[in-house]
Protein backbone atom coordinates (compact mmCIF):
# COMPACT_ATOMS: atom_id res chain seq x y z
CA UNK A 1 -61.83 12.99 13.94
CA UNK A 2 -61.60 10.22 16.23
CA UNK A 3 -63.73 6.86 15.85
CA UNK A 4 -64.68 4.83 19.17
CA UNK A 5 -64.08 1.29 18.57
CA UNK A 6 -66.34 -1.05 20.34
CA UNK A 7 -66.67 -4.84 19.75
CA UNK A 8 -64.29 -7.50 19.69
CA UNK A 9 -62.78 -9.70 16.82
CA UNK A 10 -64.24 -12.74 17.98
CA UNK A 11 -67.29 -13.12 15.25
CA UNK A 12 -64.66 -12.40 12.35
CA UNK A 13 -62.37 -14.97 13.34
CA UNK A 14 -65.21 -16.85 13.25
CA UNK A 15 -66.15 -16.17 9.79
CA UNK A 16 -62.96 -16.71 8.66
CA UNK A 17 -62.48 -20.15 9.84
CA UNK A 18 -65.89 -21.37 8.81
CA UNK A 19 -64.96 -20.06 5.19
CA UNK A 20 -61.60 -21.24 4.87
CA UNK A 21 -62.85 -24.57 5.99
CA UNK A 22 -65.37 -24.12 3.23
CA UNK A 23 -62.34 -23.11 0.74
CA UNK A 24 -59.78 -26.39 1.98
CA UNK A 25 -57.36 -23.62 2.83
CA UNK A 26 -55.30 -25.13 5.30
CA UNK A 27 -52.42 -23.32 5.21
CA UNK A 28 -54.17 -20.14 6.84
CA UNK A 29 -56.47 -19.25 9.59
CA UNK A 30 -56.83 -15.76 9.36
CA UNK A 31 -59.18 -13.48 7.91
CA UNK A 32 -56.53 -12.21 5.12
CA UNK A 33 -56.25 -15.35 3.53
CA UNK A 34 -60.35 -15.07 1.79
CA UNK A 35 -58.55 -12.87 -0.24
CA UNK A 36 -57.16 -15.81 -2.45
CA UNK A 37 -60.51 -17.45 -2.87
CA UNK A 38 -63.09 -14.95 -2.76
CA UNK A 39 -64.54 -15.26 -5.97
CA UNK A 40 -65.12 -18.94 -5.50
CA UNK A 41 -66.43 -18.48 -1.57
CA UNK A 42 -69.01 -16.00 -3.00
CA UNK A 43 -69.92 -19.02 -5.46
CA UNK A 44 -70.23 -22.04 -2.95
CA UNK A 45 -72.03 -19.73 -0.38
CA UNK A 46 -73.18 -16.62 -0.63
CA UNK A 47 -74.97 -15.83 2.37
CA UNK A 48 -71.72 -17.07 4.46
CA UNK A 49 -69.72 -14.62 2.70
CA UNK A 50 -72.26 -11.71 3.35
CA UNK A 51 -72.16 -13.09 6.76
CA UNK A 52 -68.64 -12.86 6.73
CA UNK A 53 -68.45 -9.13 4.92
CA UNK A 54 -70.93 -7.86 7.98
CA UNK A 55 -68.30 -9.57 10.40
CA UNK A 56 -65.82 -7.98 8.74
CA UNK A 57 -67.48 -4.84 8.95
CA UNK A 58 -68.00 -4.85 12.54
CA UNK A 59 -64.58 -6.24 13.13
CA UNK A 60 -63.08 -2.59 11.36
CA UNK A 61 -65.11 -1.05 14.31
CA UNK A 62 -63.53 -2.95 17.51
CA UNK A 63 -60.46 -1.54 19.18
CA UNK A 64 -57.59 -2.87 17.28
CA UNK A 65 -54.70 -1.11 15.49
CA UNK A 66 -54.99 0.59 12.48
CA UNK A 67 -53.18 -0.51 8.86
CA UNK A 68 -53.00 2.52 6.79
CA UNK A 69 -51.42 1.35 2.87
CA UNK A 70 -50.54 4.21 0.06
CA UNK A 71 -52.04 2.93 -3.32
CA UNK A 72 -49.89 3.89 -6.45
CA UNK A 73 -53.12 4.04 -8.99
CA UNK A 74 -51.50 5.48 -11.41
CA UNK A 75 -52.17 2.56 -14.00
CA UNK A 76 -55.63 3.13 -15.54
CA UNK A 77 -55.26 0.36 -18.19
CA UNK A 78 -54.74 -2.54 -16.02
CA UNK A 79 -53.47 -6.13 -16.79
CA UNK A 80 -52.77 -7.72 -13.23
CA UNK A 81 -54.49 -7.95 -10.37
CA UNK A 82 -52.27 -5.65 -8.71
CA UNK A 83 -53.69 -2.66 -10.55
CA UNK A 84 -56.97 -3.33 -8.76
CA UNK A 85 -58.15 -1.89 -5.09
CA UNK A 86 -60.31 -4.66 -4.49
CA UNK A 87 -57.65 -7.22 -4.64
CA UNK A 88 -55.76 -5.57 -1.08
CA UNK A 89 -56.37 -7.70 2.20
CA UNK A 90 -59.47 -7.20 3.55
CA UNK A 91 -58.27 -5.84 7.12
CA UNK A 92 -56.55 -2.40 5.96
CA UNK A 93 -58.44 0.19 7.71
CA UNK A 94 -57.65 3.04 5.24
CA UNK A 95 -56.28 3.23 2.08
CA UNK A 96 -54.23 6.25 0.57
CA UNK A 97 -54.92 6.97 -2.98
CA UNK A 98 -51.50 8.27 -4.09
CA UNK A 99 -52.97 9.87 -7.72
CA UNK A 100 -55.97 11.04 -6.10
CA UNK A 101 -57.41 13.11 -9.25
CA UNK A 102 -58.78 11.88 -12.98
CA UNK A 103 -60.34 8.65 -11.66
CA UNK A 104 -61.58 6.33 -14.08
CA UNK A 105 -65.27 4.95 -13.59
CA UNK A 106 -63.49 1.51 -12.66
CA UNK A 107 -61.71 2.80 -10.11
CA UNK A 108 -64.85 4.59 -8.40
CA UNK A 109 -66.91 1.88 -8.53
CA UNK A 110 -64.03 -0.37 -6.94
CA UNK A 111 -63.41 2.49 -3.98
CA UNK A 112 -67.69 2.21 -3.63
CA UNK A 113 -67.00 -1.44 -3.17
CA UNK A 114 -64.40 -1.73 -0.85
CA UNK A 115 -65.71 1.18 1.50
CA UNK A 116 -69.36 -0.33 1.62
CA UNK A 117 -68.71 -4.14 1.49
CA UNK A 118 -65.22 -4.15 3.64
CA UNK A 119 -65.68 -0.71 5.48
CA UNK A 120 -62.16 0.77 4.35
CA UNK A 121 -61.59 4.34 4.06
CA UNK A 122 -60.59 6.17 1.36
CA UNK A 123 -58.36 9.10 1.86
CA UNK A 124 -55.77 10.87 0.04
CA UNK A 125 -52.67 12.48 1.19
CA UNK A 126 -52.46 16.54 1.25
CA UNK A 127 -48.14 16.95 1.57
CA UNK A 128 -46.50 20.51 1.98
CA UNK A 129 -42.96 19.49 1.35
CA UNK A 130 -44.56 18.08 -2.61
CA UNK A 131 -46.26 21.91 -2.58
CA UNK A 132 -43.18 23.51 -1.84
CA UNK A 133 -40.77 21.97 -4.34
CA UNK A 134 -43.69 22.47 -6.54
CA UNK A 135 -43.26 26.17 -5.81
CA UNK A 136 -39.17 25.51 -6.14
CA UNK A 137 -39.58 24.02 -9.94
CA UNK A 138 -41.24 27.24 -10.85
CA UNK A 139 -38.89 29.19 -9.51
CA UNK A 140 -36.47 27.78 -11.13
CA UNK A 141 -37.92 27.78 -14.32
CA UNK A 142 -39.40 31.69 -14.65
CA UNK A 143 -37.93 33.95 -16.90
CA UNK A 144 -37.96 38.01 -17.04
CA UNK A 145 -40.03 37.65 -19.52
CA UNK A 146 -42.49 35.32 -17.57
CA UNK A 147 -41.83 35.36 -13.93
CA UNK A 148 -43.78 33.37 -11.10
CA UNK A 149 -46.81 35.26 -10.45
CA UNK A 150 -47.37 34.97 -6.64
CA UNK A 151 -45.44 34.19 -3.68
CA UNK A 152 -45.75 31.00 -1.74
CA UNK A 153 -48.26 31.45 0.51
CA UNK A 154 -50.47 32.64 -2.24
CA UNK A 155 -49.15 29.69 -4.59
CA UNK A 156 -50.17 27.36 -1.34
CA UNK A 157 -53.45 28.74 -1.11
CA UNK A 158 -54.32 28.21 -4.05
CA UNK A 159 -52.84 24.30 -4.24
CA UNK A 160 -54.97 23.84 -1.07
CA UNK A 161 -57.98 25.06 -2.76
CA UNK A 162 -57.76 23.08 -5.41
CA UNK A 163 -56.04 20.10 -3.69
CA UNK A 164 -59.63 19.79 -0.81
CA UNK A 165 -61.84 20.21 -3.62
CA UNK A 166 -61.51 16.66 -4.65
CA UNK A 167 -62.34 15.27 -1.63
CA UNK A 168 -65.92 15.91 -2.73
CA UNK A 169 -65.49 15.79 -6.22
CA UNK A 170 -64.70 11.96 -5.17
CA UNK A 171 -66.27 11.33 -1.73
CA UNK A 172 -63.07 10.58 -0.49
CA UNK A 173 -63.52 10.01 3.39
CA UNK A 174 -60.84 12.57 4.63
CA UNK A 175 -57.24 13.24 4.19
CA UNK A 176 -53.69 12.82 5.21
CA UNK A 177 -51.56 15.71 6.40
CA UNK A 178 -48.31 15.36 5.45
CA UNK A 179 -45.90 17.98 7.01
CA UNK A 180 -42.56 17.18 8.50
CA UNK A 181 -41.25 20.38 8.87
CA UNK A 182 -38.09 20.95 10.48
CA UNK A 183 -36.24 22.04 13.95
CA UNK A 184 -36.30 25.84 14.74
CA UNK A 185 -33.31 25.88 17.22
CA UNK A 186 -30.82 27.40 15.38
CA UNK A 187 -32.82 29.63 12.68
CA UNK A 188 -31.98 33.12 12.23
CA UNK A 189 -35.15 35.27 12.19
CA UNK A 190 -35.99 36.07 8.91
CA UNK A 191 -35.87 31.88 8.09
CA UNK A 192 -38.15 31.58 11.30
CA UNK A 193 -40.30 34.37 9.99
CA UNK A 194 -41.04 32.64 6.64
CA UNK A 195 -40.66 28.96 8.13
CA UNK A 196 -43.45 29.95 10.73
CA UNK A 197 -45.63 31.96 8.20
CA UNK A 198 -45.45 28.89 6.16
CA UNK A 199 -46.73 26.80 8.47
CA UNK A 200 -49.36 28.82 9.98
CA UNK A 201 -50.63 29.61 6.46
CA UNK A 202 -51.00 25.70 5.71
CA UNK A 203 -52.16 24.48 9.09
CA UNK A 204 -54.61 26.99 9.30
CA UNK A 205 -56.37 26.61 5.94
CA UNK A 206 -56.76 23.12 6.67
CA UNK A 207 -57.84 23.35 9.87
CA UNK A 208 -60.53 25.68 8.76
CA UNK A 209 -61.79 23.36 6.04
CA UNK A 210 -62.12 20.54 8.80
CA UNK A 211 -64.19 23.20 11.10
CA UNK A 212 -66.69 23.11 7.76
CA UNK A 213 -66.56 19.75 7.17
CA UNK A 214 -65.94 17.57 10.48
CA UNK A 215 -67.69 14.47 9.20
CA UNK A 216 -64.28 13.83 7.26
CA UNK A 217 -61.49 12.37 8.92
CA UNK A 218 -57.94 13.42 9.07
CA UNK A 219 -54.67 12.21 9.56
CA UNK A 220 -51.37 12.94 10.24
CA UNK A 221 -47.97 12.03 8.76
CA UNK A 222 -44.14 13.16 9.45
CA UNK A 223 -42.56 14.35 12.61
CA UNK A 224 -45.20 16.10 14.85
CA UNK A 225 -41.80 17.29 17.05
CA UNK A 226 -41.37 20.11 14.49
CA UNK A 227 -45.40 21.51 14.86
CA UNK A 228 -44.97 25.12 16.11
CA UNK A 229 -48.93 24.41 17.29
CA UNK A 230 -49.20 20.89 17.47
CA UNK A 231 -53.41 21.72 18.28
CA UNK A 232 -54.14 20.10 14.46
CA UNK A 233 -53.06 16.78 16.07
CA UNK A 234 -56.42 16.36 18.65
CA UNK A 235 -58.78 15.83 16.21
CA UNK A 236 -56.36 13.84 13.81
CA UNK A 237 -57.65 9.87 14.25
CA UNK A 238 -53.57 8.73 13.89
CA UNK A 239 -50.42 10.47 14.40
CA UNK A 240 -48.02 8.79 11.91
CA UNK A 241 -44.17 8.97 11.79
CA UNK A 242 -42.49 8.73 8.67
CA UNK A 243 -40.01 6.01 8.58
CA UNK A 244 -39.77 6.17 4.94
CA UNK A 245 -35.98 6.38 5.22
CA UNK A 246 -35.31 4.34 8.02
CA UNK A 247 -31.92 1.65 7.27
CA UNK A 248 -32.62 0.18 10.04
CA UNK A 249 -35.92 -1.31 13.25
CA UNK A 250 -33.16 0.90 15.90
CA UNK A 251 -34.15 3.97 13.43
CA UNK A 252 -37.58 3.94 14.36
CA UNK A 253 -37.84 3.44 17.40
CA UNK A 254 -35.56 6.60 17.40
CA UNK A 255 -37.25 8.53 15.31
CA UNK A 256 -40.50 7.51 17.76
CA UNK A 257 -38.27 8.71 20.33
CA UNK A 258 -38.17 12.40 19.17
CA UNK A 259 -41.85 12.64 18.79
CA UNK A 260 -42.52 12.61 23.07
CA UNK A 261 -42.84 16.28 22.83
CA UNK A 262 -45.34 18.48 25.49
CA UNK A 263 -48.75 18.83 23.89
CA UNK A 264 -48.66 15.93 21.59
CA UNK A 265 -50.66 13.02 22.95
CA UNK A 266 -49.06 9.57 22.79
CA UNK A 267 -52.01 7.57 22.20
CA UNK A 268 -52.19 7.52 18.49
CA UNK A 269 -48.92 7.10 17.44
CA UNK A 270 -48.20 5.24 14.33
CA UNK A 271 -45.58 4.44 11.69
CA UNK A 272 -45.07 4.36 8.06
CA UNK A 273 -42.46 2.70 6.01
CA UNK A 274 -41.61 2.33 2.19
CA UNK A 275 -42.58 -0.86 0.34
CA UNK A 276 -40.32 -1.79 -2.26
CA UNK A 277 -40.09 -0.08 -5.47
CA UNK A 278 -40.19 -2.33 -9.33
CA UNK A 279 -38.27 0.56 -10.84
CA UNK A 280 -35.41 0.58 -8.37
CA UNK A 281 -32.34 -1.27 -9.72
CA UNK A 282 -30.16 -1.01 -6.34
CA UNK A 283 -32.93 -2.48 -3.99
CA UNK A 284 -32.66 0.75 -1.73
CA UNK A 285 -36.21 1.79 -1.37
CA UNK A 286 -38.13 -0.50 0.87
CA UNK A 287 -35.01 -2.57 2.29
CA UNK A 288 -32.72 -1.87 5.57
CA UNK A 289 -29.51 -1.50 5.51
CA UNK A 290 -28.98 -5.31 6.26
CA UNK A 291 -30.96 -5.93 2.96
CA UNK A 292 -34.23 -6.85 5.16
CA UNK A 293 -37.86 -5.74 4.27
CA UNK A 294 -39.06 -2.56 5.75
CA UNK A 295 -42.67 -3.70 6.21
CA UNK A 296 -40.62 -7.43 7.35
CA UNK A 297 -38.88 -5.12 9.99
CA UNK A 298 -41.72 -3.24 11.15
CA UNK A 299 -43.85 -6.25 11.39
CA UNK A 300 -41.13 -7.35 14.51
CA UNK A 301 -41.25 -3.74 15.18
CA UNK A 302 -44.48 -2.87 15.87
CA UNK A 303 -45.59 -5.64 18.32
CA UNK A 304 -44.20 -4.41 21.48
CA UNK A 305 -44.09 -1.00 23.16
CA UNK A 306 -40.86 1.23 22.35
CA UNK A 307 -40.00 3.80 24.50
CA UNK A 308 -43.09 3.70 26.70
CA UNK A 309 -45.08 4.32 23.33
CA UNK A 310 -47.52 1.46 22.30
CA UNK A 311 -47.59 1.73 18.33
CA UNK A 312 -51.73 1.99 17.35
CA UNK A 313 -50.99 2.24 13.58
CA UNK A 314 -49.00 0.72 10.85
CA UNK A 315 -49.01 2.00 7.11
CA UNK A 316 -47.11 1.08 4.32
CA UNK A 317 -46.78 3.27 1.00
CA UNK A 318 -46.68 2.23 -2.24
CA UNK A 319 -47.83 -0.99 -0.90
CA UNK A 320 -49.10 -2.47 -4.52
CA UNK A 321 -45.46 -3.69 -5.11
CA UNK A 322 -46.11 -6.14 -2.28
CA UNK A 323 -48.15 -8.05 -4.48
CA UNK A 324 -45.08 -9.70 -5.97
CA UNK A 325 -42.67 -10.04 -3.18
CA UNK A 326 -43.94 -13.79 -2.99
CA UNK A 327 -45.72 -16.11 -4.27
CA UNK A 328 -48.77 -15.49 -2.24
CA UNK A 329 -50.03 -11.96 -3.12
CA UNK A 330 -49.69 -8.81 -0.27
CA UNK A 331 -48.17 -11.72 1.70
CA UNK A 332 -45.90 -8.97 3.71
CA UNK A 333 -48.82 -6.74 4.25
CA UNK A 334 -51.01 -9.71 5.98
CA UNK A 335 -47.79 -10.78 7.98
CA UNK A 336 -47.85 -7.39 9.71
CA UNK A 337 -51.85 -7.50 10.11
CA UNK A 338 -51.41 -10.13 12.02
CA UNK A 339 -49.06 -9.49 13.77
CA UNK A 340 -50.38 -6.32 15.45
CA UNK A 341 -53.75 -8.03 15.32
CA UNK A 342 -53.37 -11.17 16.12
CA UNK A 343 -56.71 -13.50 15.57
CA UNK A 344 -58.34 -14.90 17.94
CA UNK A 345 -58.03 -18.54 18.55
């Protein structure tokens, strides 16, 4: 599903100003920085910040690049702020729900609120790799006595089944495709036999749910290179690489590199990276090699063309941990807004 964007960001930059003057925030002038003292801008002027939510709204419609973010909601008894959807900078585009099943009523009514008052979509991601080791686990643990009662592709089918279902159950906007897949160059033929019956059985079934349901969107993430029909990716509204496991900005532009395949259009290329991780003792997920940021490194990354390719999205998952990486909350996340879409002056 593609969406035409139209208008420019001049009234939101507008609105932004005019509130933060309002709000004696002098140390921003962007639109991300209401975030800090929207309950108190709703209080001094209400019909300034409607004025500013309809900017805002018209702003997510203008041709500018995309911020995807993956939103760990797995906390349904929250005590900070950064348990709560509504409290993410204003100017993501789409948000991932990474639990997307068993919402609690507070969480609906904050995904209502941020789609109709800020115009973000809410999406979910749909991975075959998490299917197949899925599959794996049960493999591993079946007995004689209770063995695994269907093959993969039937075990897939049935995931898939279940896995769409919520997007109405919820209302959820669309979905992510997740499939990375892997190089077919040196498989013998019975691994390319499964490998492509694999894929064709996924692909397919999702395709055919779009075909019956083409007012939700889809997107793509992982390396489109290894698509044996790369056809899902024309009605997909971004193409996003996984650079998840970068260690290093050279990394992704490489693994941008490999994705200038025939029949995969370069116009909606995006990329992904980790945010940091509170559980992780060693500092390895959501850091470089050098120790750096990943979403620090692809905000310097993402600004100018690489290989030919001019990046049109940006997502970050897990990106609720960024609400502690300094003192001002998500301040990483509205350092790469910015940067790929800058304000203007």
């Amino acid at each position: 599903m593609k969406i035409v964007y139209r208008k420019t960001l001049k009234r939101i930059a507008w609105a932004a100003f005019s509130m933060l003057v309002l709000s004696a925030c002098s140390d921003w002038t962007d639109v991300e920085s209401l975030d800090l003292e929207e309950p108190n801008i709703k209080d001094q002027n209400r019909e300034l910040y409607a004025k500013y939510l309809q900017n805002l709204r018209e702003y997510k419609n203008s041709d500018h690049k995309l911020v995807y973010v993956w939103f760990d909601n797995s906390q349904k008894v929250t005590f900070n702020r950064s348990h709560h959807l509504t409290d993410l900078p204003d100017s993501i585009d789409v948000v991932s729900i990474i639990h997307p099943d068993n919402l609690a009523d507070w969480e609906l009514q904050e995904i209502n609120q941020i789609r109709s008052e800020k115009a973000m979509k809410i999406i979910y991601s749909i991975d075959f790799d998490a299917f197949k080791a899925a599959y794996n686990t049960k493999l591993e643990l079946a007995t004689e006595e209770e063995p695994v009662s269907k093959d993969f592709i039937g075990f897939l089918t049935d995931s898939l089944e279940y896995s769409l279902s919520l997007v109405h159950k919820y209302n959820y906007d669309g979905i992510c495709i997740g499939y990375a897949g892997k190089s077919r160059l040196h498989m013998r033929l019975n691994e390319l036999k499964e490998y492509t019956e694999n894929e064709v059985s996924f692909i397919n079934i999702i395709q055919d749910w779009h075909k019956r349901n083409p007012q939700k969107l889809i997107t793509y993430e992982g390396k489109p290179q290894n698509l044996i029909d790369p056809s899902l990716l024309d009605d997909c509204l971004s193409i996003l690489v996984s650079g998840k496991e970068a260690t290093n900005a050279n990394e992704l532009t490489y693994l941008l590199s490999l994705t200038s395949v025939e029949g995969i259009s370069t116009d909606r290329f995006g990329m992904v990276v980790c945010a940091t991780d509170l559980n992780d003792p060693n500092k390895k997920i959501g850091y470089f090699a050098d120790g750096t940021l990943a979403m620090e490194g692809l905000t310097d990354w993402a600004i100018a063309p690489r290989g030919g390719i001019e990046v049109q999205a940006v997502g970050i998952y897990n990106v609720s941990t960024d609400y502690y990486t300094s003192p001002l909350s998500y301040y990483y996340t509205r350092q790469l807004i910015l940067s790929i879409n800058p304000s203007v002056k």
